[in-house]
Protein backbone atom coordinates (compact mmCIF):
# COMPACT_ATOMS: atom_id res chain seq x y z
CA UNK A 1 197.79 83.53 130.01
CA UNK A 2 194.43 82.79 132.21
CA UNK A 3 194.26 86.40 132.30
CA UNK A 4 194.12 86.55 128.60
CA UNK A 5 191.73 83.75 127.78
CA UNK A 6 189.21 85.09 130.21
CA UNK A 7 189.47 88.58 128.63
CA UNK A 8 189.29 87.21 124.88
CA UNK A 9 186.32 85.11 126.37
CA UNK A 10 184.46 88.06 128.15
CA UNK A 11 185.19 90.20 125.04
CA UNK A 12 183.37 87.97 122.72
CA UNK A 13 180.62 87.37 125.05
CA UNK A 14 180.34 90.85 125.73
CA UNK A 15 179.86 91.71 121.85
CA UNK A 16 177.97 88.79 121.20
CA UNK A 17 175.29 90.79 123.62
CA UNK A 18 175.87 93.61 121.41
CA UNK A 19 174.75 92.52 118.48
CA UNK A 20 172.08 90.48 119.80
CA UNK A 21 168.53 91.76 117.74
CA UNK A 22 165.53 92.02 119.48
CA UNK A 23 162.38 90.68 117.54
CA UNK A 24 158.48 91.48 118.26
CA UNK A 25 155.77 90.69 116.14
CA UNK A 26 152.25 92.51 115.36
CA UNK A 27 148.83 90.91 114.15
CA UNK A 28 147.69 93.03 111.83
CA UNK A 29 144.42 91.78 111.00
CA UNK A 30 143.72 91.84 114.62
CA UNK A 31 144.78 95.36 114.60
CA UNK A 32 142.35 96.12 112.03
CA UNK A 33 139.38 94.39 113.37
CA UNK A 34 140.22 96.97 116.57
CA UNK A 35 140.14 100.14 114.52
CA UNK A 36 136.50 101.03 113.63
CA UNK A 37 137.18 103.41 110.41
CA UNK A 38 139.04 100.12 109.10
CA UNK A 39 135.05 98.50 109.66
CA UNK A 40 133.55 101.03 108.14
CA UNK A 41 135.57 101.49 105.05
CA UNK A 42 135.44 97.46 104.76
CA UNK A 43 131.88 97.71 104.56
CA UNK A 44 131.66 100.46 101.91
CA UNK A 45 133.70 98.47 99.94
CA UNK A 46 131.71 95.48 100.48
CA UNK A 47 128.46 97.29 99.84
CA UNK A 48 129.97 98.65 96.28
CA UNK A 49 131.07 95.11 95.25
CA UNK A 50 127.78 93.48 96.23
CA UNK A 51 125.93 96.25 93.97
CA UNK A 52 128.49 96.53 91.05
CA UNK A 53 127.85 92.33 91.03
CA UNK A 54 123.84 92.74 91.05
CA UNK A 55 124.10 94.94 88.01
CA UNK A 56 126.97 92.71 86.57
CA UNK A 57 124.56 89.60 87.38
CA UNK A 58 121.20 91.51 85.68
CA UNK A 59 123.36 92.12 82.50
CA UNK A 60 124.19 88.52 81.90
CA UNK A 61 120.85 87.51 82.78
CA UNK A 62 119.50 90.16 79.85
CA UNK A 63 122.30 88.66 77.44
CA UNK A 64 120.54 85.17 78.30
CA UNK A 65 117.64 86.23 77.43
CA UNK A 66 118.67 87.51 74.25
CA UNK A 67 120.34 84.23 73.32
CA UNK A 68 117.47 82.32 74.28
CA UNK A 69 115.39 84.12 72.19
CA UNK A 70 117.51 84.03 69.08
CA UNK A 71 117.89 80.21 69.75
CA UNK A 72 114.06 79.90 69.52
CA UNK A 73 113.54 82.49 66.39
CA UNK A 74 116.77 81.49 64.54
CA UNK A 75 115.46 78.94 62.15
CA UNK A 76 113.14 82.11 61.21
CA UNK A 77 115.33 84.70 60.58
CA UNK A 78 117.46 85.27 57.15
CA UNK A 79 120.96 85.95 57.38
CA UNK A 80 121.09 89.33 57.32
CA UNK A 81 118.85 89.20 61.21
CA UNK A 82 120.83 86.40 62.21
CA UNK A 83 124.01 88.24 62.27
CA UNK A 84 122.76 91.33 63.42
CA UNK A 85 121.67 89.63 66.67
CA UNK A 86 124.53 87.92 66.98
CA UNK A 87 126.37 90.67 66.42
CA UNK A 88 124.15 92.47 69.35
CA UNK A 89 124.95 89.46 71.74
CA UNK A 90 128.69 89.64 71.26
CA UNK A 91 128.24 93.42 71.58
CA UNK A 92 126.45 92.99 75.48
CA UNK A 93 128.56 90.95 76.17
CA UNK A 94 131.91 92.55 76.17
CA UNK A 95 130.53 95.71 78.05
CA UNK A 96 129.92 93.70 80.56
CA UNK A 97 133.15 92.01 80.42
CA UNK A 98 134.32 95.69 80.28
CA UNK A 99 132.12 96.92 83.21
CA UNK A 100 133.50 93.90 84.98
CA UNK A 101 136.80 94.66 84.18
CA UNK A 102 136.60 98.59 84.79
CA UNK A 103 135.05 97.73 88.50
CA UNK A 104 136.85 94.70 89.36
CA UNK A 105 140.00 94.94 87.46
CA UNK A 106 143.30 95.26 88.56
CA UNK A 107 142.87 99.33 88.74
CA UNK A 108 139.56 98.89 88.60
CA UNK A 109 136.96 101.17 90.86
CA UNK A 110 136.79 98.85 93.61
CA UNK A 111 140.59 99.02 93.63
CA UNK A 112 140.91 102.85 93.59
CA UNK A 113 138.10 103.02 96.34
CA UNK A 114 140.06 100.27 98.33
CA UNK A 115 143.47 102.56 98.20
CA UNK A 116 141.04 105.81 98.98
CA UNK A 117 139.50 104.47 102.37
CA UNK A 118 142.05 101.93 103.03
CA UNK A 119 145.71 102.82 102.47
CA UNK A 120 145.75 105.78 104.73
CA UNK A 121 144.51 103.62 107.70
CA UNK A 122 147.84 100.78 106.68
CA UNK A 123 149.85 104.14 106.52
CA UNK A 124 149.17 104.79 110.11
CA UNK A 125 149.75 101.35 111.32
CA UNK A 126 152.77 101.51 109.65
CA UNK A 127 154.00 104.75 111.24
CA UNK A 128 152.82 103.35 114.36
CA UNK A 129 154.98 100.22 114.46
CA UNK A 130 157.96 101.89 113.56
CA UNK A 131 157.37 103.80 115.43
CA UNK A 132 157.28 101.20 118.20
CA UNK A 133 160.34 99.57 116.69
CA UNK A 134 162.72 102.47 117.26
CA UNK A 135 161.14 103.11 120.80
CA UNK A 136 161.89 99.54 122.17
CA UNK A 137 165.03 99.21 119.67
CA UNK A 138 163.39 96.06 117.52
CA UNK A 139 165.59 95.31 115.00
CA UNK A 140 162.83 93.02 113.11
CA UNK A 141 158.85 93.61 113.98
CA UNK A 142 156.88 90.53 112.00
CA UNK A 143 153.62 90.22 111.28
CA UNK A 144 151.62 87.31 112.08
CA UNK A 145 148.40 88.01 110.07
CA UNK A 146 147.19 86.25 106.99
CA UNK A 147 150.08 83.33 105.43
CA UNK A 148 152.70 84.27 107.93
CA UNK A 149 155.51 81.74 108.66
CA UNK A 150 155.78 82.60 112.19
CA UNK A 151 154.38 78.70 113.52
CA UNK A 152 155.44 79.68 117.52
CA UNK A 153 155.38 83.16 119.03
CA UNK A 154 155.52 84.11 123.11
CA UNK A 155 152.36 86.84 123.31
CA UNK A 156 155.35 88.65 125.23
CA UNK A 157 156.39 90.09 121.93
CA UNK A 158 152.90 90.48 120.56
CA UNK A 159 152.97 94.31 119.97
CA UNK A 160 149.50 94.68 118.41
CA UNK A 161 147.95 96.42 121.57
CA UNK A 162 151.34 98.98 121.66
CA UNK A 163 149.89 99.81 118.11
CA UNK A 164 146.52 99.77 118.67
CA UNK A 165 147.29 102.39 121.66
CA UNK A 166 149.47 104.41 119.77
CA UNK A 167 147.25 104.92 117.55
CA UNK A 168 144.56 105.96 119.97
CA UNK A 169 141.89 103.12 120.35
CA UNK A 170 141.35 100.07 122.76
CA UNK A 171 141.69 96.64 121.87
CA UNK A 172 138.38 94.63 121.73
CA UNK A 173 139.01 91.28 121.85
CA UNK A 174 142.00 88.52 121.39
């Protein structure tokens, strides 16, 4: 019988190690920061928006003007102007709302660009940790960037340099 229970408990204990998971985690915007094309691209981007708001910016200020001046001259224009530079207000102002919208929209240009120069960069990380997952047999590989819920994690199972390496560049700083 004591033969029994300590074979029923070694057999449980034995498969409980078994099907025990092994967890790691990566930090993704660190792992970005550490890849220089990921810079570069950033910047692009960043130079784009900062232009595409300039000219967004100089159209309002026009449409401004334009209002201001029909304030000023409305009690001496007839109907017929009235409405016509009313008409010419509205007008301005949805292209802009519709250059705003075709630049900063949901598939706006700024979008697009961001997939061009970005995705393919997330599509090697990607490779790269599973990479990493099936090499060190991780069942679950989480990442600890941006509004993660990991609130503890041992740097032990920090994989973000593995990454970094395996994808061929040096860490900088952590």
């Amino acid at each position: 019988m004591k033969k029994l229970i300590a074979l029923l408990i070694i057999s449980v204990g034995l498969s409980t190690y078994t099907f025990a998971q092994k967890f790691a985690y990566v930090d993704t915007d660190y792992i970005l920061e550490n890849i220089p094309e990921y810079q570069e691209a950033q910047k692009e981007l960043d130079n784009l928006s900062v232009t595409w708001q300039k000219q967004i910016e100089a159209k309002y200020a026009e449409i401004d003007r334009l209002y201001k001046a029909y304030q000023a001259e409305q009690i001496l224009l007839n109907e017929d102007m009235k409405a016509k530079r009313e008409n010419e207000i509205i007008r301005k102002e949805q292209e802009v709302k519709d250059f705003q919208k075709d630049k900063f929209g949901v598939d706006g240009a700024l979008f697009k660009k961001r997939q061009e120069l970005i995705q393919p960069i997330q599509d090697q990380i990607y490779i790269a940790i599973k990479e990493i997952a099936e090499a060190g047999s991780y069942s679950v590989i989480l990442d600890r960037a941006g509004q993660s819920n990991i609130l503890y994690a041992n740097t032990r199972y920090d994989k973000s340099d593995d990454v970094l390496k395996k994808l061929g560049y040096s860490s900088r700083s952590k």
